[in-house]
Protein backbone atom coordinates (compact mmCIF):
# COMPACT_ATOMS: atom_id res chain seq x y z
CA UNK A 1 0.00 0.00 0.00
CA UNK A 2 1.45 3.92 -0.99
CA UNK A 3 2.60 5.72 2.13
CA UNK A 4 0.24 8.50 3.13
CA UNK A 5 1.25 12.18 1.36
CA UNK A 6 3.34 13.62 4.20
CA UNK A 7 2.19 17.20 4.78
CA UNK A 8 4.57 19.56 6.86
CA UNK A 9 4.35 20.55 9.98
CA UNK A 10 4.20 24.20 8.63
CA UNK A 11 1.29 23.65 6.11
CA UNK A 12 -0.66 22.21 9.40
CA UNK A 13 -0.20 25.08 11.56
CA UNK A 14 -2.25 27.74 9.22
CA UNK A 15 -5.28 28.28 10.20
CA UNK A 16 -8.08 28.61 7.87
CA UNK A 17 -8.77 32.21 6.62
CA UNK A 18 -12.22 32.17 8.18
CA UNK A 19 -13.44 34.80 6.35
CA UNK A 20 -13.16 33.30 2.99
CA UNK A 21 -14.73 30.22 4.57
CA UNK A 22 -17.41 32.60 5.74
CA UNK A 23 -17.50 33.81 2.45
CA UNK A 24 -18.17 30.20 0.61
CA UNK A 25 -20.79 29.68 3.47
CA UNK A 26 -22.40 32.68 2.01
CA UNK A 27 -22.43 32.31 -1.48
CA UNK A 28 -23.72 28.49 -0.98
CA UNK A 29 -26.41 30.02 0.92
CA UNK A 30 -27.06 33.05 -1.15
CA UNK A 31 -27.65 30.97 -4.48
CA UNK A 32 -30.63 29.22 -2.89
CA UNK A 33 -31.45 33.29 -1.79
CA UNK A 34 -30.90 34.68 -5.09
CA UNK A 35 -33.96 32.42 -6.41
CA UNK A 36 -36.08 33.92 -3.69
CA UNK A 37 -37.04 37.68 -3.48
CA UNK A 38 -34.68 38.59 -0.94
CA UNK A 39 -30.92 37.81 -2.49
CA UNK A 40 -27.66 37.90 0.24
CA UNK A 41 -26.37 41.32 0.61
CA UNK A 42 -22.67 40.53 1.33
CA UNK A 43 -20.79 42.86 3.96
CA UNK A 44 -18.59 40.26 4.77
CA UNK A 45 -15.44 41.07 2.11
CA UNK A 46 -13.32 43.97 2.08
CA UNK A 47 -13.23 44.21 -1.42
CA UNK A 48 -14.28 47.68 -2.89
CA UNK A 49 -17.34 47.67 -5.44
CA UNK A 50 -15.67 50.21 -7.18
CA UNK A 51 -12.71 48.48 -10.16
CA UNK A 52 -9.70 50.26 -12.01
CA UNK A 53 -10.86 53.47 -13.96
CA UNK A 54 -11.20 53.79 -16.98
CA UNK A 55 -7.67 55.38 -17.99
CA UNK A 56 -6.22 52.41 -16.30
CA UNK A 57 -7.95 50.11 -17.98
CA UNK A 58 -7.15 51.73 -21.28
CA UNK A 59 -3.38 51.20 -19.89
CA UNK A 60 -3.46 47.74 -19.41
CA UNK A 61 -5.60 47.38 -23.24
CA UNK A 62 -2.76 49.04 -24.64
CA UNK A 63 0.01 47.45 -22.60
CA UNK A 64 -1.18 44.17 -24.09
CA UNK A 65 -2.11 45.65 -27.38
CA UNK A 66 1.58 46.85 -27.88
CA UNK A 67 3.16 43.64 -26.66
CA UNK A 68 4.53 45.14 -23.29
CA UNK A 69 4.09 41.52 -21.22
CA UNK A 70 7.70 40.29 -20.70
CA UNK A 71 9.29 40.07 -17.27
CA UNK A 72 10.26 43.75 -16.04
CA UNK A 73 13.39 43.98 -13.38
CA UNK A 74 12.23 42.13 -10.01
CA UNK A 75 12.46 45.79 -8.28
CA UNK A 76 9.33 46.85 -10.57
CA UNK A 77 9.24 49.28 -13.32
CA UNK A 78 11.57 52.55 -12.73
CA UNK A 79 8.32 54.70 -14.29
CA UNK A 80 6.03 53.11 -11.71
CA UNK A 81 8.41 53.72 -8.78
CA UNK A 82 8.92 57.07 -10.06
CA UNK A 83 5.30 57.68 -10.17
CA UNK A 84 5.28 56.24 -6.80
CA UNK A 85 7.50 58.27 -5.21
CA UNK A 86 6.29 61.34 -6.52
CA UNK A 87 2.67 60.37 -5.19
CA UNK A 88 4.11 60.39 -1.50
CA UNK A 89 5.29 63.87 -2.39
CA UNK A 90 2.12 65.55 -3.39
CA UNK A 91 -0.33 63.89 -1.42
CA UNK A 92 1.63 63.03 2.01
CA UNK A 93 4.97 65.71 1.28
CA UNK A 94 7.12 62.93 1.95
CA UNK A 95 10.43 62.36 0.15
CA UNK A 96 10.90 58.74 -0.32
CA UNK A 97 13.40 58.50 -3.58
CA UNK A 98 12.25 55.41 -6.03
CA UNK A 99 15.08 54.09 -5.08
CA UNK A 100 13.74 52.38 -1.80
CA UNK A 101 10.34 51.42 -3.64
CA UNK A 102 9.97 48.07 -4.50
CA UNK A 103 7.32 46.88 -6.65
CA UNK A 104 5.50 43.66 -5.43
CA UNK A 105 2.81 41.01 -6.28
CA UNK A 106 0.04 42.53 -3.80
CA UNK A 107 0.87 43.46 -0.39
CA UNK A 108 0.99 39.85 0.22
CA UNK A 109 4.38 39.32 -1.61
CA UNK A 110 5.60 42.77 0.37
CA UNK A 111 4.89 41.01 3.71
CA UNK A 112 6.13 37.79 2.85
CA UNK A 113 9.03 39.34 1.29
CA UNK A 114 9.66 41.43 4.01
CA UNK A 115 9.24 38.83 6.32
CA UNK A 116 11.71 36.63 5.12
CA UNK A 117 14.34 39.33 5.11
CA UNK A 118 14.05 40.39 8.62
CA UNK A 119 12.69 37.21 11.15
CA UNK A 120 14.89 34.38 11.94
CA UNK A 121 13.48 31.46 13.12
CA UNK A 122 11.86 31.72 16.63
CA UNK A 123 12.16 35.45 16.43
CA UNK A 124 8.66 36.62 17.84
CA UNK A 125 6.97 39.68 16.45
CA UNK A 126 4.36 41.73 18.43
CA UNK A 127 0.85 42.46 16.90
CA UNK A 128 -2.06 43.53 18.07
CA UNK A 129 -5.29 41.43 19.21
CA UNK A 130 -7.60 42.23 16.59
CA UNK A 131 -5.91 42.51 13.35
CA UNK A 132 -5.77 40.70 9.96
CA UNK A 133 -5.36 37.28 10.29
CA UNK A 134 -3.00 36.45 7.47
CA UNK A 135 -0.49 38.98 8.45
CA UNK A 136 0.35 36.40 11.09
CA UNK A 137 0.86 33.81 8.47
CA UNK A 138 3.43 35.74 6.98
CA UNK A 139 5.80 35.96 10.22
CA UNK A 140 4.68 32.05 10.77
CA UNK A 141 6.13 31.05 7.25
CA UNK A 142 9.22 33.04 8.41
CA UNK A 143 9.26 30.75 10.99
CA UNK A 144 8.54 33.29 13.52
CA UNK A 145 6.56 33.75 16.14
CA UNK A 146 3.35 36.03 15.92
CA UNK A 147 2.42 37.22 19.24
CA UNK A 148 -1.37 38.95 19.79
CA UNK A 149 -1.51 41.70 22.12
CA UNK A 150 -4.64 42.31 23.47
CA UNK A 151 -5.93 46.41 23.11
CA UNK A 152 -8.77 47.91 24.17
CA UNK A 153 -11.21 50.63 22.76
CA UNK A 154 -9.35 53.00 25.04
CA UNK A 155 -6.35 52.23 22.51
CA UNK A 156 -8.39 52.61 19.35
CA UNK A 157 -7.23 48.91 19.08
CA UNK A 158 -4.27 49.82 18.80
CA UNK A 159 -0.39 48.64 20.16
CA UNK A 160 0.72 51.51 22.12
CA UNK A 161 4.71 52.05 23.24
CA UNK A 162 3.92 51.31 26.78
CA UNK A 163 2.03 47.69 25.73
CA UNK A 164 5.04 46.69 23.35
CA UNK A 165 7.36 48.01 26.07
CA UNK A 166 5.44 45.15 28.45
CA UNK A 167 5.65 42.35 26.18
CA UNK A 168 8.86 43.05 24.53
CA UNK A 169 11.33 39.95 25.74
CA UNK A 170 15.23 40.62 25.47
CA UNK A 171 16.72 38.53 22.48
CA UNK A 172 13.42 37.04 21.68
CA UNK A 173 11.47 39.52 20.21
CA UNK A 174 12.29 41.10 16.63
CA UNK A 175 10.02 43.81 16.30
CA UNK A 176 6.34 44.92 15.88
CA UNK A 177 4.06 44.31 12.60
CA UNK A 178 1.59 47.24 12.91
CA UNK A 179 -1.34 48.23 10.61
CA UNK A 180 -2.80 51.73 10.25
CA UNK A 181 -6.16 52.11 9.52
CA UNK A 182 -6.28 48.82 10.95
CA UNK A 183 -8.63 45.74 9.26
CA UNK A 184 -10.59 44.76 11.02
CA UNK A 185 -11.09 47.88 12.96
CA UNK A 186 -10.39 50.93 10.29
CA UNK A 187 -8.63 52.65 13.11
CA UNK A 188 -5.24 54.12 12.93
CA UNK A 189 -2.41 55.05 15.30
CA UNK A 190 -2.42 58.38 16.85
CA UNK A 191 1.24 59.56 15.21
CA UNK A 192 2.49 61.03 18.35
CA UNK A 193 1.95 57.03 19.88
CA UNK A 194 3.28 55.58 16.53
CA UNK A 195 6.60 57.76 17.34
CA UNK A 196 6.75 56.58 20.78
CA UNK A 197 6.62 52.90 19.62
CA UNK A 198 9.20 53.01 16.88
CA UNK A 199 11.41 54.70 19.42
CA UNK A 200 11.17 52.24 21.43
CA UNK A 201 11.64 49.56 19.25
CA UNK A 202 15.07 51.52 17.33
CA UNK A 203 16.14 51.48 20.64
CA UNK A 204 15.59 47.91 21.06
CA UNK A 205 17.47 47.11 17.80
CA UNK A 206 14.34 45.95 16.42
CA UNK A 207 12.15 46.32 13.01
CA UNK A 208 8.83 48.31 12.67
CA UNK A 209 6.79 46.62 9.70
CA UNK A 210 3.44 48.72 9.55
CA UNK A 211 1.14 47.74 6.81
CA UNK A 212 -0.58 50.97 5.38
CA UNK A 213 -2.82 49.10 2.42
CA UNK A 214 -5.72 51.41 3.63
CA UNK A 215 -3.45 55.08 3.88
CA UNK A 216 -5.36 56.47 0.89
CA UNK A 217 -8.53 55.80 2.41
CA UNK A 218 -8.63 58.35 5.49
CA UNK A 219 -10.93 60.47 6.67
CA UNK A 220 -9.62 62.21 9.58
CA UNK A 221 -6.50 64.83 8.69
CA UNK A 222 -5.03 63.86 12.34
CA UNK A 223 -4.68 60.36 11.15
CA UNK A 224 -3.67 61.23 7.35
CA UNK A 225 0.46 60.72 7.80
CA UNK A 226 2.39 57.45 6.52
CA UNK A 227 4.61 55.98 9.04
CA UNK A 228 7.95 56.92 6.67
CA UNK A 229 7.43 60.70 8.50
CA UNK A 230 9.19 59.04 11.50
CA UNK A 231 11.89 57.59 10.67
CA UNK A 232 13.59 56.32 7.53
CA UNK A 233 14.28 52.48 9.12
CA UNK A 234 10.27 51.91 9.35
CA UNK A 235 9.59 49.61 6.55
CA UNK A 236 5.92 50.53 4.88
CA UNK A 237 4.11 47.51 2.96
CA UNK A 238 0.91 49.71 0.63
CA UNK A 239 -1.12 47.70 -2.49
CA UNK A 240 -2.88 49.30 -5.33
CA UNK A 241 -5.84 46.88 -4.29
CA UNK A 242 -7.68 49.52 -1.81
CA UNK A 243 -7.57 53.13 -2.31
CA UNK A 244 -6.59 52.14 -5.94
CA UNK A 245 -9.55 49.87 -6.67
CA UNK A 246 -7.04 47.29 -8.26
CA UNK A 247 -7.76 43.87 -5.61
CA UNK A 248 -7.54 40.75 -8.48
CA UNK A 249 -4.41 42.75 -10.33
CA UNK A 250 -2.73 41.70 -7.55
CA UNK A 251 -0.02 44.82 -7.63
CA UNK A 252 1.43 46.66 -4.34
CA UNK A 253 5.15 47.83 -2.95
CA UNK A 254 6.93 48.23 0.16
CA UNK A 255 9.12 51.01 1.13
CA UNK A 256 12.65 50.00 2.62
CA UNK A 257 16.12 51.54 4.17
CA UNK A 258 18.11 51.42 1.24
CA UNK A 259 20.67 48.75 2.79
CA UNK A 260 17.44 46.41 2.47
CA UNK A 261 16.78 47.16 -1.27
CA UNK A 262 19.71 44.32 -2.57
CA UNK A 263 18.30 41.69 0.15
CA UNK A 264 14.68 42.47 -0.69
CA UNK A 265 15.37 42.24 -4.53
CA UNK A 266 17.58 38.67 -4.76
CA UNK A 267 14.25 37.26 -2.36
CA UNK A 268 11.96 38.56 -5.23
CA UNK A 269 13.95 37.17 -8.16
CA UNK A 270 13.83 33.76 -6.57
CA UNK A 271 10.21 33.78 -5.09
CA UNK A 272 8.12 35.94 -7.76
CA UNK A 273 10.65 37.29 -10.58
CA UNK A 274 8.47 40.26 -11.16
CA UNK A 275 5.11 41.79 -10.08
CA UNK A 276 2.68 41.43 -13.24
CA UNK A 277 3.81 43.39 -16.28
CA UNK A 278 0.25 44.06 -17.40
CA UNK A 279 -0.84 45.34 -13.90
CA UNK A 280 2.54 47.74 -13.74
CA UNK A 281 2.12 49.53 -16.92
CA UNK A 282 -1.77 49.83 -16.11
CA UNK A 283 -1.13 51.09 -12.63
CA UNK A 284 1.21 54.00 -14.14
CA UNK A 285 -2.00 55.69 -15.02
CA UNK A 286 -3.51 55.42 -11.45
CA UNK A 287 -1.47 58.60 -10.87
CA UNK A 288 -3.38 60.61 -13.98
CA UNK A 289 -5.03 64.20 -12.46
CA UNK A 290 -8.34 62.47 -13.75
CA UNK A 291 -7.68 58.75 -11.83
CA UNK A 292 -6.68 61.06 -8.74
CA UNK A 293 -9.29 63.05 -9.07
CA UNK A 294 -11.56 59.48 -9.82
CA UNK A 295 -10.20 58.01 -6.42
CA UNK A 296 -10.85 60.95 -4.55
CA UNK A 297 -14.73 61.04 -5.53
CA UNK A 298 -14.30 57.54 -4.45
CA UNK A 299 -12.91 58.33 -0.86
CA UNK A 300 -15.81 60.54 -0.17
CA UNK A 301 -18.36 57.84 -1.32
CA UNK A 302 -16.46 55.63 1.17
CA UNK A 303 -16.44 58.35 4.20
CA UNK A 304 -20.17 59.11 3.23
CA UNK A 305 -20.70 55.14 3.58
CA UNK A 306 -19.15 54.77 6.61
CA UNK A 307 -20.88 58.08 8.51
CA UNK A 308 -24.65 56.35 7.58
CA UNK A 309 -23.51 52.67 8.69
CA UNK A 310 -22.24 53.51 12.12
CA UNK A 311 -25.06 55.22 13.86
CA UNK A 312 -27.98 52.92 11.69
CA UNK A 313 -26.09 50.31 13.41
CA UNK A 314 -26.44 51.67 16.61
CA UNK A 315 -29.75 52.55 16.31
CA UNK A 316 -30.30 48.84 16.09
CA UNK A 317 -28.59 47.31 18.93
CA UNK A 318 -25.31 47.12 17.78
CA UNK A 319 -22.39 49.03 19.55
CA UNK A 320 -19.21 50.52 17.59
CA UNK A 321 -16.50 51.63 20.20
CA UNK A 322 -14.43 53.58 18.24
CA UNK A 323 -15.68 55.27 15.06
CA UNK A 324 -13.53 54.30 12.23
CA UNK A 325 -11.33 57.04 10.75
CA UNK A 326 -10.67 55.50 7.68
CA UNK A 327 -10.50 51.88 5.42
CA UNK A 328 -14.25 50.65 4.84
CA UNK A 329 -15.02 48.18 8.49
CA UNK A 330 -16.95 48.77 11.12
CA UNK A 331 -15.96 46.64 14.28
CA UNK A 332 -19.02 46.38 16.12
CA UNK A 333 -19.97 44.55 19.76
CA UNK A 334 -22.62 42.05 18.87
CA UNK A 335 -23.85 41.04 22.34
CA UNK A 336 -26.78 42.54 22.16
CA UNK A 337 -27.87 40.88 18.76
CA UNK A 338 -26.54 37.86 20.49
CA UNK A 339 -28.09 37.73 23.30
CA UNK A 340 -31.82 38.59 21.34
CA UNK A 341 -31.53 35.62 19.03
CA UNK A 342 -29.79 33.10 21.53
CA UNK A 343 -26.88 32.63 19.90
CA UNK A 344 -23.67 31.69 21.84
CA UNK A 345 -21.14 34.01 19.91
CA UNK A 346 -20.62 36.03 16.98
CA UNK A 347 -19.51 32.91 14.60
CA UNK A 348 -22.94 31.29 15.63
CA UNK A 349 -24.68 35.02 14.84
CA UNK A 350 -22.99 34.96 11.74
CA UNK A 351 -24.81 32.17 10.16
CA UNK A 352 -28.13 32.99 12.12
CA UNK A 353 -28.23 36.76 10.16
CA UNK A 354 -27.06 34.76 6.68
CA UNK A 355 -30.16 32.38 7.17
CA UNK A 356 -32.80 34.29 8.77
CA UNK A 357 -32.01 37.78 7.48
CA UNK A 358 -29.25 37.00 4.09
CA UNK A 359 -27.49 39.08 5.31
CA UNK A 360 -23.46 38.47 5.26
CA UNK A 361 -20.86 39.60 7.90
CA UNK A 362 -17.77 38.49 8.97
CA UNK A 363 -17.41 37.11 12.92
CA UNK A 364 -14.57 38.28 15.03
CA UNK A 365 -12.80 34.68 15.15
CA UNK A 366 -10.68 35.38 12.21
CA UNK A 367 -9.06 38.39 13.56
CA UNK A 368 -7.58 37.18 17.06
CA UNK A 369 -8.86 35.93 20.89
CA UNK A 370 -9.25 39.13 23.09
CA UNK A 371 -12.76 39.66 22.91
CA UNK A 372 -13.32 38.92 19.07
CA UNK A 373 -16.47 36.55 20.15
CA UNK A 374 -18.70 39.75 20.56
CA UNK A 375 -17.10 41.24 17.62
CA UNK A 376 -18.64 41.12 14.07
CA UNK A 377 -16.73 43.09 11.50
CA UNK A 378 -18.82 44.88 8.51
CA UNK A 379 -17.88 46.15 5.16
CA UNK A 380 -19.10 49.39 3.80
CA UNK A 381 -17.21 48.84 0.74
CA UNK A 382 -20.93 47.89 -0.85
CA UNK A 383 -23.12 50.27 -2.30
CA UNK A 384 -25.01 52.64 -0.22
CA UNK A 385 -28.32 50.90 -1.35
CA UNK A 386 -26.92 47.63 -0.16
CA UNK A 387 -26.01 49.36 3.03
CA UNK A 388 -29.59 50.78 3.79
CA UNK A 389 -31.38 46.86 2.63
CA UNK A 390 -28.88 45.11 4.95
CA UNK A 391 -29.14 47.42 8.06
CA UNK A 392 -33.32 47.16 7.29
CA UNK A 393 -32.88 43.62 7.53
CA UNK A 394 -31.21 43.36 10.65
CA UNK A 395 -33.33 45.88 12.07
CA UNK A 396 -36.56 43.72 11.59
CA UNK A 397 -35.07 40.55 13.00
CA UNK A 398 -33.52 41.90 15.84
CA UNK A 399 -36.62 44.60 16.78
């Protein structure tokens, strides 16, 4: 008889990415809904409804049109870094030369590149407790350590100096992977706390990784500022898939010191070669006066989103501790809506509002263990209409 297919031990630590199982769970469900007169409204993917406009599109028809598919240098295109760097300028005043731009496959590939240049085995990185689940994949498959920090509303949900200062262990620890505005909780670190922590951690000798995928997507001016203001050492992962509207191209970058560009680049020549070609030359024109000026509209709709789905939730039972400042989640307290349809948690209350009211949202298991049971997380990346049908939905089941 064939041996059993060995699997490694690293394969069977990953957990599953609950909300894409969440997500299959409600698109079984919603085909047997979209028959009926009341189809699934999905809130449950941070994915905007909005996709590339149309001057980017036309770059990617003509990028193909013109032959311009073959491999480009594994640091990305020198016009898209270009374009990148001069994008920090204008909208953030930031100087941050090309030079330490690297072009990636998603924000994924920046993390797991990043990653893999900075953690040794059994190094531990701090994070906090919520935050997105597969960012602690990517320090796993470094063979790190991920290690949750629990925050409070107090703390926007939020690491602050005097937490990492707690749980930072001598020789063990490597650094801190942050993420501002935060999924699942669209808030974002205060600056004068983010300077406190990567003091703290320079002073350490350690690395400040702060994933900033949602920067273009704030709504508050105090909370506006990338990381790289700080300090030139913090390394900055960002994506075109957000604020962009560009999440299947699968395009982002990370900003390093330069001593990190060589190590980053020989990692991406092995591991990914190059970002796609088609997405590059399509994403120059995200930087276009009219795309800008596209994106922006775009923001607005977003921050218009958000300031109707916060109170209508409230209004219905549902508690939001800190009002998001930017991204497109709401992290609400579900123990009311618990407690009113007898459902343990909010992975239980989960599939209860997908059968009863098809209605989609993602429960707080995915995201970490302090307190995510009474957490569901919304998107208000859907339409407004969408917005106003699913919070009228919950509203009649839960009254």
């Amino acid at each position: 008889m064939d041996q059993p297919l060995r699997i490694s031990s690293r394969a069977r630590r990953v957990e599953p990415f609950y909300v894409l199982e969440m997500a299959k769970a409600a698109a079984q469900i919603g085909q047997c809904a979209a028959a009926s007169e009341r189809p699934m409204v999905y809130l449950n993917i941070g994915e905007p409804d909005f996709t590339a406009p149309p001057r980017v599109q036309q770059a990617a028809e003509r990028a193909i049109r013109d032959g311009r598919t073959q491999y480009t240098p594994a640091l990305g295109l020198a016009p898209l870094r270009e374009r990148i760097s001069a994008w920090y300028r204008t909208r953030f005043h930031l100087d941050v030369p090309a030079s330490r731009i690297v072009v990636t496959a998603g924000a994924s590939a920046a993390l797991q590149l990043a990653c893999l240049a900075l953690i040794e085995a059994g190094d531990e990185i701090l994070m906090p407790d919520p935050c997105y689940p597969c960012n602690r994949q990517f320090v796993n498959a470094a063979d790190g350590r991920a290690v949750l920090v629990p925050t409070t509303a107090k703390q926007r949900f939020q690491l602050s100096a005097e937490t990492v200062a707690q749980n930072w262990k001598p020789g063990v620890t490597r650094g801190v992977l942050l993420a501002s505005p935060s999924n699942p909780t669209g808030t974002s670190i205060h600056p004068d706390e983010l300077r406190r922590i990567q003091a703290l951690v320079a002073e350490r000798g350690g690395v400040t990784i702060v994933d900033e995928i949602y920067l273009g997507l704030g709504y508050d001016p105090l909370f506006g500022h990338s990381a790289l203001a700080i300090d030139d050492s913090v390394i900055s992962i960002n994506s075109f898939s957000k604020y962009f509207s560009m999440t299947g191209w699968r395009l982002g970058w990370l900003v390093v010191p330069e001593i990190l560009v060589p190590i980053i680049e020989r990692l991406a020549q092995n591991l990914f070669i190059c970002a796609s070609t088609v997405a590059q030359h399509a994403a120059l024109a995200c930087f276009d006066a009219e795309s800008i000026a596209e994106y922006e509209r775009r923001r607005h709709a977003f921050q218009a989103r958000r300031d109707y789905l916060v109170p209508a939730l409230e209004s219905i039972g549902f508690t939001v501790p800190v009002l998001p400042d930017g991204a497109f989640y709401v992290w609400a307290d579900c123990t009311k809506a618990c407690n009113k349809l007898g459902v343990a948690d909010s992975w239980e209350l989960a599939f209860a509002l997908m059968h009863q009211s098809h209605v989609a949202v993602t429960p707080g298991r995915d995201f970490g263990q302090a307190q995510t049971a009474q957490f569901i997380r919304l998107s208000s990346a859907s339409a407004m209409e969408q917005l106003k049908l699913a919070v009228d939905r919950l509203g009649k089941l839960l009254a």
